[in-house]
N, C-alpha and C. Protein backbone atom coordinates (compact mmCIF):
# COMPACT_ATOMS: atom_id res chain seq x y z
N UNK A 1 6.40 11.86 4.48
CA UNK A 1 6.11 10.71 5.29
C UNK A 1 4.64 10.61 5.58
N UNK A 2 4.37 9.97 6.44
CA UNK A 2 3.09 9.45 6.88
C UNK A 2 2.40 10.11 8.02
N UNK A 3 2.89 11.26 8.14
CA UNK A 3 2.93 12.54 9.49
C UNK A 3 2.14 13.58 8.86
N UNK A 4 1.47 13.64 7.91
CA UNK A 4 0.55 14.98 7.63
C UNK A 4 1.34 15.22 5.86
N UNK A 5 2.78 15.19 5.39
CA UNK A 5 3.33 15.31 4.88
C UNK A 5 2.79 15.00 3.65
N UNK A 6 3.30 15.79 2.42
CA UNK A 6 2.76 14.81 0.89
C UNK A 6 3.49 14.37 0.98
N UNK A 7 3.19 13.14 0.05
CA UNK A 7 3.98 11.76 0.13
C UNK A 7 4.41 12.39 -2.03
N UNK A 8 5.63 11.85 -2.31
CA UNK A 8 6.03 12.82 -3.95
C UNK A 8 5.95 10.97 -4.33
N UNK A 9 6.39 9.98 -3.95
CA UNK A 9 6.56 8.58 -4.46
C UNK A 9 5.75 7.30 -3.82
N UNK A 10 4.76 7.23 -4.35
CA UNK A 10 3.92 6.24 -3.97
C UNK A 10 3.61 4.77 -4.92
N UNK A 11 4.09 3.75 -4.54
CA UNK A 11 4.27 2.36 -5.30
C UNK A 11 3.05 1.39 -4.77
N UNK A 12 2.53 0.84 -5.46
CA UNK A 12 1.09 -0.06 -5.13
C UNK A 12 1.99 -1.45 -5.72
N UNK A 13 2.29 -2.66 -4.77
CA UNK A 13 2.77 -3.80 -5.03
C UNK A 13 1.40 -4.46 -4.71
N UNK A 14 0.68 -5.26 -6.04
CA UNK A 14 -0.09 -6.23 -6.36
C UNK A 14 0.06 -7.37 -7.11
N UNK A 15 -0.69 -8.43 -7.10
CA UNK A 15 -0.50 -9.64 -7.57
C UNK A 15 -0.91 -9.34 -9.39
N UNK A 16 -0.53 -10.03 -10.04
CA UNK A 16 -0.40 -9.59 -11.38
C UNK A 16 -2.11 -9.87 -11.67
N UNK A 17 -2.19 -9.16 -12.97
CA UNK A 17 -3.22 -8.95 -13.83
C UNK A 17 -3.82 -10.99 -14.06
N UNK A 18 -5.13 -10.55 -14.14
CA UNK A 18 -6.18 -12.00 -14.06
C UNK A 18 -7.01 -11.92 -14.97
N UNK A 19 -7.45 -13.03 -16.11
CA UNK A 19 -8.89 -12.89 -16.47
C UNK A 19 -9.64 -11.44 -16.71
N UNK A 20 -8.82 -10.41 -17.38
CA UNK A 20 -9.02 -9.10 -18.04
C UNK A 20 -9.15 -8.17 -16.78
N UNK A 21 -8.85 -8.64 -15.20
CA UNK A 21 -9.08 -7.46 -14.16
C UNK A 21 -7.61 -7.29 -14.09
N UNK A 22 -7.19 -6.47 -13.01
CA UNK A 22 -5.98 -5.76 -12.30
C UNK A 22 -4.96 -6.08 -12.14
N UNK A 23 -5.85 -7.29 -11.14
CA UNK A 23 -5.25 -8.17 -10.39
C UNK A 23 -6.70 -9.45 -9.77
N UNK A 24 -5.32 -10.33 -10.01
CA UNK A 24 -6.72 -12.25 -8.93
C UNK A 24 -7.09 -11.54 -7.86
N UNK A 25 -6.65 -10.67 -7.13
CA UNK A 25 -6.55 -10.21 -5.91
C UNK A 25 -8.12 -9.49 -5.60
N UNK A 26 -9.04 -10.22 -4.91
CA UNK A 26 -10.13 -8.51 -4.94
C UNK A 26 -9.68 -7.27 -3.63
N UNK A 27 -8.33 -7.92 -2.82
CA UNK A 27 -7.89 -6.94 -1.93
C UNK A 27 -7.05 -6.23 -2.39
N UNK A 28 -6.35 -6.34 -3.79
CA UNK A 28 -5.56 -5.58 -4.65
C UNK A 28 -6.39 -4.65 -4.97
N UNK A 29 -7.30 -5.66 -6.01
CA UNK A 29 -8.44 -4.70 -6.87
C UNK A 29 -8.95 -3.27 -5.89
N UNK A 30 -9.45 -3.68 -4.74
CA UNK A 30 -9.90 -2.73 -4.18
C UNK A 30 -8.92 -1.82 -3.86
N UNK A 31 -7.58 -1.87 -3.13
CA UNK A 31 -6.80 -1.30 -3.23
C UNK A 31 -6.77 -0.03 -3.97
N UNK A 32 -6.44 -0.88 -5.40
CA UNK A 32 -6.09 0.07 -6.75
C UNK A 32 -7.28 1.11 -6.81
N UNK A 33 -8.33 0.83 -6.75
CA UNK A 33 -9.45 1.47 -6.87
C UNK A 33 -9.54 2.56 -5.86
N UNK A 34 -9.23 2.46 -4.43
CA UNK A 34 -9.04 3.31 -3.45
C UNK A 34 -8.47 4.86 -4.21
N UNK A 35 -7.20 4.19 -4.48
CA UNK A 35 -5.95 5.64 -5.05
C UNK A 35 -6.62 5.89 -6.52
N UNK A 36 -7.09 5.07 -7.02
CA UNK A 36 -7.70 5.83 -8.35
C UNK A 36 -8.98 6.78 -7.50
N UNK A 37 -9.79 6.47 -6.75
CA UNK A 37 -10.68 7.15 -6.55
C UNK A 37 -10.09 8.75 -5.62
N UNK A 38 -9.40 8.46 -5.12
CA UNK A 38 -8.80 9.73 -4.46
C UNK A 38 -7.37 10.52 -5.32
N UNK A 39 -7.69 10.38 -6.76
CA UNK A 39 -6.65 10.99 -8.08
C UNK A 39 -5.44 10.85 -7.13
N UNK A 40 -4.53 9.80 -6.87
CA UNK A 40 -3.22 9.21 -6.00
C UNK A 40 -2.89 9.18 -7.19
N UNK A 41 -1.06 9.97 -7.57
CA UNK A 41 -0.33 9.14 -8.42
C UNK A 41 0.05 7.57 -8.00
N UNK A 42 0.33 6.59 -9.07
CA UNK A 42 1.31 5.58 -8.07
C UNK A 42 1.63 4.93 -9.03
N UNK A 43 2.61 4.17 -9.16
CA UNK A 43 3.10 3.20 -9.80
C UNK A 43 2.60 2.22 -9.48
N UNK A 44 2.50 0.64 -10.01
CA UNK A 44 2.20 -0.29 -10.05
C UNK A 44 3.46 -0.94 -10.15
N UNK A 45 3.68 -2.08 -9.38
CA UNK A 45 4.38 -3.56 -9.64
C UNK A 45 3.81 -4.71 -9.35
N UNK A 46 3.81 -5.21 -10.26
CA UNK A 46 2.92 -6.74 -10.34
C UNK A 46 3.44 -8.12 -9.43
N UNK A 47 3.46 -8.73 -9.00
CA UNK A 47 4.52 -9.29 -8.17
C UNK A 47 3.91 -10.92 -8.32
N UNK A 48 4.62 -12.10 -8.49
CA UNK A 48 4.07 -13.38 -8.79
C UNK A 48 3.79 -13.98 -7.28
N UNK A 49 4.17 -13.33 -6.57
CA UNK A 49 4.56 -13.78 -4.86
C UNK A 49 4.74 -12.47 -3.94
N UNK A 50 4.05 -12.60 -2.68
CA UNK A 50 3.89 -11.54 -1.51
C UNK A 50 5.37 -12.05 -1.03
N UNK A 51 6.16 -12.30 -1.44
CA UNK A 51 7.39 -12.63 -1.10
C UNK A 51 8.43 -11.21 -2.12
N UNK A 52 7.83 -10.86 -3.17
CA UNK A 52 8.09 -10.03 -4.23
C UNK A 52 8.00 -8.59 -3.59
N UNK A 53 7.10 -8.25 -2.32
CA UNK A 53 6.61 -7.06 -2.01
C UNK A 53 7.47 -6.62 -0.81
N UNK A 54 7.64 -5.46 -0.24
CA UNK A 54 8.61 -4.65 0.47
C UNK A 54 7.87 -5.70 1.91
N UNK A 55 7.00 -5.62 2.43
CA UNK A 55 6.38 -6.58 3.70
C UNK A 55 6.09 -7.99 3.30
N UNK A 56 6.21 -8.07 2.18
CA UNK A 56 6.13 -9.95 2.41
C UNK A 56 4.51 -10.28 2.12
N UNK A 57 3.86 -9.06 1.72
CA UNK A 57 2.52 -9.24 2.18
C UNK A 57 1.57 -8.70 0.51
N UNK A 58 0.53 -9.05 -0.41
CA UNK A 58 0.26 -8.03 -0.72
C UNK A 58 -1.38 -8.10 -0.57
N UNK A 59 -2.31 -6.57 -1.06
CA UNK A 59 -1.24 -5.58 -1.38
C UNK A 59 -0.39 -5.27 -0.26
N UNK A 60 0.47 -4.22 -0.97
CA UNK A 60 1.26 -3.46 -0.26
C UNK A 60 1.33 -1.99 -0.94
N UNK A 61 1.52 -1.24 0.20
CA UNK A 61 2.18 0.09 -0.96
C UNK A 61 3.25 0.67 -0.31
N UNK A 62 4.00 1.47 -0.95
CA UNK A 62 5.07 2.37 -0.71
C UNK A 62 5.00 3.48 -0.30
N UNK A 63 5.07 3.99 0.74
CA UNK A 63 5.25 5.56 0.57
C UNK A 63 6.23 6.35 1.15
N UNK A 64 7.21 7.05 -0.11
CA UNK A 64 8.31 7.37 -0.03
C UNK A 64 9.17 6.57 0.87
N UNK A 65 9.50 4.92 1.13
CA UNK A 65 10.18 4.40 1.55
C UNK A 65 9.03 3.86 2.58
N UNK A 66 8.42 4.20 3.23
CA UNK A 66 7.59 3.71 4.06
C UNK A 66 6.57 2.53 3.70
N UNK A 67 7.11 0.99 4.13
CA UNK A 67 6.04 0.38 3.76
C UNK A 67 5.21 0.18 3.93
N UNK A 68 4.11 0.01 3.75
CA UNK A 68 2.30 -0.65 3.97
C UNK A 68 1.59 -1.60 3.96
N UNK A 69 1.39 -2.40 4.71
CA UNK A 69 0.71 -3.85 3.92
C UNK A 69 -0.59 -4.07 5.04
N UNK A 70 -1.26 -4.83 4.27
CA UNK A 70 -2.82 -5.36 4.67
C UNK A 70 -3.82 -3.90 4.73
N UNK A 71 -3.86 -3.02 4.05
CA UNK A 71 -3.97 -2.17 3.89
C UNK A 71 -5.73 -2.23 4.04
N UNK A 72 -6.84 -1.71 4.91
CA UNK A 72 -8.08 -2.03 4.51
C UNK A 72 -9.00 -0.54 4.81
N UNK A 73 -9.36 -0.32 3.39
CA UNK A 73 -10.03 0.83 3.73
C UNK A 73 -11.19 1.53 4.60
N UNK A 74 -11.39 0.41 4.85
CA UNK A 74 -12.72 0.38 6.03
C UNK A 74 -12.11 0.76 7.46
N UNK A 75 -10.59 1.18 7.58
CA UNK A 75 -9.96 1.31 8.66
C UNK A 75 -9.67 0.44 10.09
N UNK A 76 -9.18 -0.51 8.96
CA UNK A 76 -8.65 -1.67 10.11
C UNK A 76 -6.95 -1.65 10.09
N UNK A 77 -6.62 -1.98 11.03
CA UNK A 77 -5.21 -1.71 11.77
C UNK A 77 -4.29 -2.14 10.81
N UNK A 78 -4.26 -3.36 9.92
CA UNK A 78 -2.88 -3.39 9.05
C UNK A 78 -1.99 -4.50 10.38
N UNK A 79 -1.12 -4.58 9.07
CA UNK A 79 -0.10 -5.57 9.79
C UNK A 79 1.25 -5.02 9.60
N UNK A 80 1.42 -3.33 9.31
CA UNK A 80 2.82 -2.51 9.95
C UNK A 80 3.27 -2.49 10.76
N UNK A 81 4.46 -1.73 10.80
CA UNK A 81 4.85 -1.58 12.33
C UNK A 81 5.94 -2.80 12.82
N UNK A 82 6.67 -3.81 11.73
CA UNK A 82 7.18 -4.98 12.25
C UNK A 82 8.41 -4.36 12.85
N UNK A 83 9.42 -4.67 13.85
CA UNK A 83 10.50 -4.58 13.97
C UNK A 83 11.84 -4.63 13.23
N UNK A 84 11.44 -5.31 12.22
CA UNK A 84 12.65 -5.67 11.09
C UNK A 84 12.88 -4.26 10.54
N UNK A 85 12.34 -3.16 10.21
CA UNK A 85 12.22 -2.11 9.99
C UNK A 85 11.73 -1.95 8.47
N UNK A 86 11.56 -3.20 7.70
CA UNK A 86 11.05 -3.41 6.56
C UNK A 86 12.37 -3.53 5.46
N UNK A 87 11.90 -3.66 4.01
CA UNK A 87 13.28 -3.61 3.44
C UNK A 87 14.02 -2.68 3.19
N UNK A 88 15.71 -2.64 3.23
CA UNK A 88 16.33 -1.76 3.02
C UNK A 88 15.92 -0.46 4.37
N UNK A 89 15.89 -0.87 5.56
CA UNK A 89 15.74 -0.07 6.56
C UNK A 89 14.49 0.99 6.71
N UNK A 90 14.10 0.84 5.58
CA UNK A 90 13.00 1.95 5.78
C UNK A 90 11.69 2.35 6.51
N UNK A 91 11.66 1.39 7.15
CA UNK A 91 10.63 1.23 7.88
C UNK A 91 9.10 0.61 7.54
N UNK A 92 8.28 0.37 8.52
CA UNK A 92 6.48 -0.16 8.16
C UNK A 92 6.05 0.56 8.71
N UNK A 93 4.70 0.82 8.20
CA UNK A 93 4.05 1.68 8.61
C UNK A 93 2.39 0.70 8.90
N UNK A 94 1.74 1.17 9.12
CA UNK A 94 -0.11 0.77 9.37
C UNK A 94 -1.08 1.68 8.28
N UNK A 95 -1.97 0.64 8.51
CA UNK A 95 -2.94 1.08 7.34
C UNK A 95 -3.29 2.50 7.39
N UNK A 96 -3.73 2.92 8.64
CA UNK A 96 -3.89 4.43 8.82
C UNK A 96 -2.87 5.16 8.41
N UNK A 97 -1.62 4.84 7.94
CA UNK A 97 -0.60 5.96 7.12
C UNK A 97 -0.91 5.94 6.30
N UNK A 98 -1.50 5.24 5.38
CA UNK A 98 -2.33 5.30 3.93
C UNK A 98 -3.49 6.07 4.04
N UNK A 99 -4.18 5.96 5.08
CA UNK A 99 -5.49 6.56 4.69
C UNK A 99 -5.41 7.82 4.99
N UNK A 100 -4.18 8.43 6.08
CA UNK A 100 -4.23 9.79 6.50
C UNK A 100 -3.48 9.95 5.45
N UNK A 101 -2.72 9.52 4.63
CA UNK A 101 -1.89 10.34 2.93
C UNK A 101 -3.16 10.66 2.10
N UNK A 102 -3.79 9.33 1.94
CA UNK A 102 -5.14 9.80 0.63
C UNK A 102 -6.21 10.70 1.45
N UNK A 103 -6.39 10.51 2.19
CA UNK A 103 -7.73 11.62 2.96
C UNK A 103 -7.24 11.92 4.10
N UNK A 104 -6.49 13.38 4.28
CA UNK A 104 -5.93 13.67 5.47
C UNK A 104 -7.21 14.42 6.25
N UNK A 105 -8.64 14.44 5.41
CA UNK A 105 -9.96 14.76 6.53
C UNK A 105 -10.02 13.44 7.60
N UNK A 106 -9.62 12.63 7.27
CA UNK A 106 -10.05 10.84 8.26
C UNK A 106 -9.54 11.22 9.54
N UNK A 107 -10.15 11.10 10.52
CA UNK A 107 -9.53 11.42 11.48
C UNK A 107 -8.75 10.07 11.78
């Protein structure tokens, strides 16, 4: 989980590939670039619609069931945490569960 824990399944939901980049997205792009820069396994799903992604939102990422969205590495709060508990019960989480998985030095 998002508690100090390794995370074994991590999913990056972005808007599909553009004009030879990633993604149209430059909040994807950066995203992707984040977990490449900190050697993150993750899967990729391309999604035509933030309607396609576990929060409705992208990016988004997964971790181990825990969703993520508005994710900003500069350490801004995210839009986790909804009550719905996310899809398939699993809960949301905030941007800081991402950043304490990839750099558990961040305070």
């Amino acid at each position: 989980g998002a508690d100090g824990q390794s995370v074994s399944r991590v999913t990056l939901y972005k808007f599909e590939p553009a004009w030879g980049l990633p993604s149209f997205s430059p909040e994807c792009i950066c995203l992707e670039a984040y977990l490449r820069l900190f050697n993150v396994k993750f899967s990729e799903e391309a999604c035509t619609s933030e309607n396609a992604s576990p929060t409705g939102t992208l990016p988004a990422v997964d971790l181990d069931g825990l969703a993520v969205d508005g994710y900003d590495p500069e350490g801004g709060s995210g839009n986790g945490g909804g009550e719905d508990g996310g899809e398939g019960g699993q809960g949301r989480g905030t941007a800081g569960d991402v950043r304490s998985i990839i750099d558990p030095t961040d305070p």
